[in-house]
Protein backbone atom coordinates (compact mmCIF):
# COMPACT_ATOMS: atom_id res chain seq x y z
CA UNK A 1 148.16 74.23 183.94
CA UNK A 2 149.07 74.50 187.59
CA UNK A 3 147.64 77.59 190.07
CA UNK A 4 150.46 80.18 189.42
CA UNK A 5 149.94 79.32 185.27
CA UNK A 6 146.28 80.12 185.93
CA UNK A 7 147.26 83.23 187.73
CA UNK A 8 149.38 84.59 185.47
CA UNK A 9 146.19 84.07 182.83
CA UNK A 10 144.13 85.84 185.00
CA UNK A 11 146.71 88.65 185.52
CA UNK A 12 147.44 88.73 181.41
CA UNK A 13 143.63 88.79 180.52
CA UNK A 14 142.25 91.47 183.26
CA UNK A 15 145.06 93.58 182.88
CA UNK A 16 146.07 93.42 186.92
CA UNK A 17 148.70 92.62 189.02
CA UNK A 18 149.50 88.53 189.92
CA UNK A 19 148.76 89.72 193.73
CA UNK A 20 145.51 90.66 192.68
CA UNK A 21 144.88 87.74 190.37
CA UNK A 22 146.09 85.55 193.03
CA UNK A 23 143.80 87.45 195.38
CA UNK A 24 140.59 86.84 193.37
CA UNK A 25 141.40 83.13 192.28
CA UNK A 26 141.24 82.20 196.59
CA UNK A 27 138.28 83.93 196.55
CA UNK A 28 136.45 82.44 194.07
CA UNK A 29 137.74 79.22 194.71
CA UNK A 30 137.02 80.23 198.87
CA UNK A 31 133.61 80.94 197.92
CA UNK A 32 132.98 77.85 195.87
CA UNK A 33 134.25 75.89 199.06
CA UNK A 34 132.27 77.53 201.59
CA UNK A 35 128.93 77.18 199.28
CA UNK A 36 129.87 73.81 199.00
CA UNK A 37 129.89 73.15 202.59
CA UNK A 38 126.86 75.01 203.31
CA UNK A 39 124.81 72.35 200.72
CA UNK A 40 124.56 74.48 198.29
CA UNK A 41 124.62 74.12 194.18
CA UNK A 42 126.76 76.40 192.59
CA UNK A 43 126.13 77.44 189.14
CA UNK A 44 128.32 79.31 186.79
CA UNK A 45 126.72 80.28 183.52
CA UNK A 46 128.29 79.13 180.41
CA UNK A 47 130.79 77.29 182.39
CA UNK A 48 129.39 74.41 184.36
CA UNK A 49 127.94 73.62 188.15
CA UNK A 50 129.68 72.50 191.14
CA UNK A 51 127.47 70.62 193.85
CA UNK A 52 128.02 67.74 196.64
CA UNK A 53 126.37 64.30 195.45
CA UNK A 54 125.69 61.41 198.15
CA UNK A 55 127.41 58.43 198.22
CA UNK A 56 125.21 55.64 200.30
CA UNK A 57 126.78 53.38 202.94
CA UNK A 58 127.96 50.26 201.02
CA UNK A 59 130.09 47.04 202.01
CA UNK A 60 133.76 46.39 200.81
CA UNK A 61 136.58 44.06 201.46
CA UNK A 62 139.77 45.19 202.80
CA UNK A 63 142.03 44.26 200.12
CA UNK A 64 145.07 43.22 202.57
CA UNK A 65 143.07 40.80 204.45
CA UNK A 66 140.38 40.20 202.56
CA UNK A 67 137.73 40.95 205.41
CA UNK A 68 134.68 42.26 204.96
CA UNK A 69 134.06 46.01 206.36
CA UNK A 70 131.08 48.72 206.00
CA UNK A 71 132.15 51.68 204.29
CA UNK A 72 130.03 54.76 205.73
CA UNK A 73 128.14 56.92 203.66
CA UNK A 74 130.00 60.20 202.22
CA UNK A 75 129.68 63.48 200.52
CA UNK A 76 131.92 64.22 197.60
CA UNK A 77 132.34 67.26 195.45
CA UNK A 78 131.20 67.05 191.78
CA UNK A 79 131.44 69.10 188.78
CA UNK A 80 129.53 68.89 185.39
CA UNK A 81 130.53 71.48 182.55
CA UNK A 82 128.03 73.76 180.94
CA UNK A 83 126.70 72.61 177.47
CA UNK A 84 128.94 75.14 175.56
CA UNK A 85 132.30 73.71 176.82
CA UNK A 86 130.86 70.06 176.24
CA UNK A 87 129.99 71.27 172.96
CA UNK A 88 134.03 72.77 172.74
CA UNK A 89 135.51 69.56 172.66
């Protein structure tokens, strides 16, 4: 299912326009995002959580050359679904 699939959902299910699905799928997604980047954990009830996980510094090895290199530490965007669509499929 791509975005304008999802928005058509939305649209079908709330009985409302696709501008105003569209509309309210940026925000929540623009609200997720901005949560996100302020450090916080974002929990949806009966759906699942969305929160930023640290990944430590580490060492790899440039595949093309086979060097060594330090790969800095990041922040990356995780998900984990609620127990009831776990339980779904």
């Amino acid at each position: 299912m791509n975005k304008n699939e999802l928005v058509r959902a939305i649209a079908n299910d709330a009985g409302i326009t696709l501008k105003d699905a569209g509309i309210a799928l940026d925000s929540v997604v623009a609200a997720i995002t901005e949560g996100l980047k302020n450090g916080d954990k974002i929990q949806i009830s009966g759906f699942g959580t969305f929160e930023l996980k640290e990944k430590p510094a580490r060492d790899g090895i440039n595949p093309k050359t086979g060097e060594k290199i330090k790969i800095a530490a990041s922040k990356i965007p995780t998900f984990k679904f609620g127990k009831a669509y776990k339980d779904a499929f």
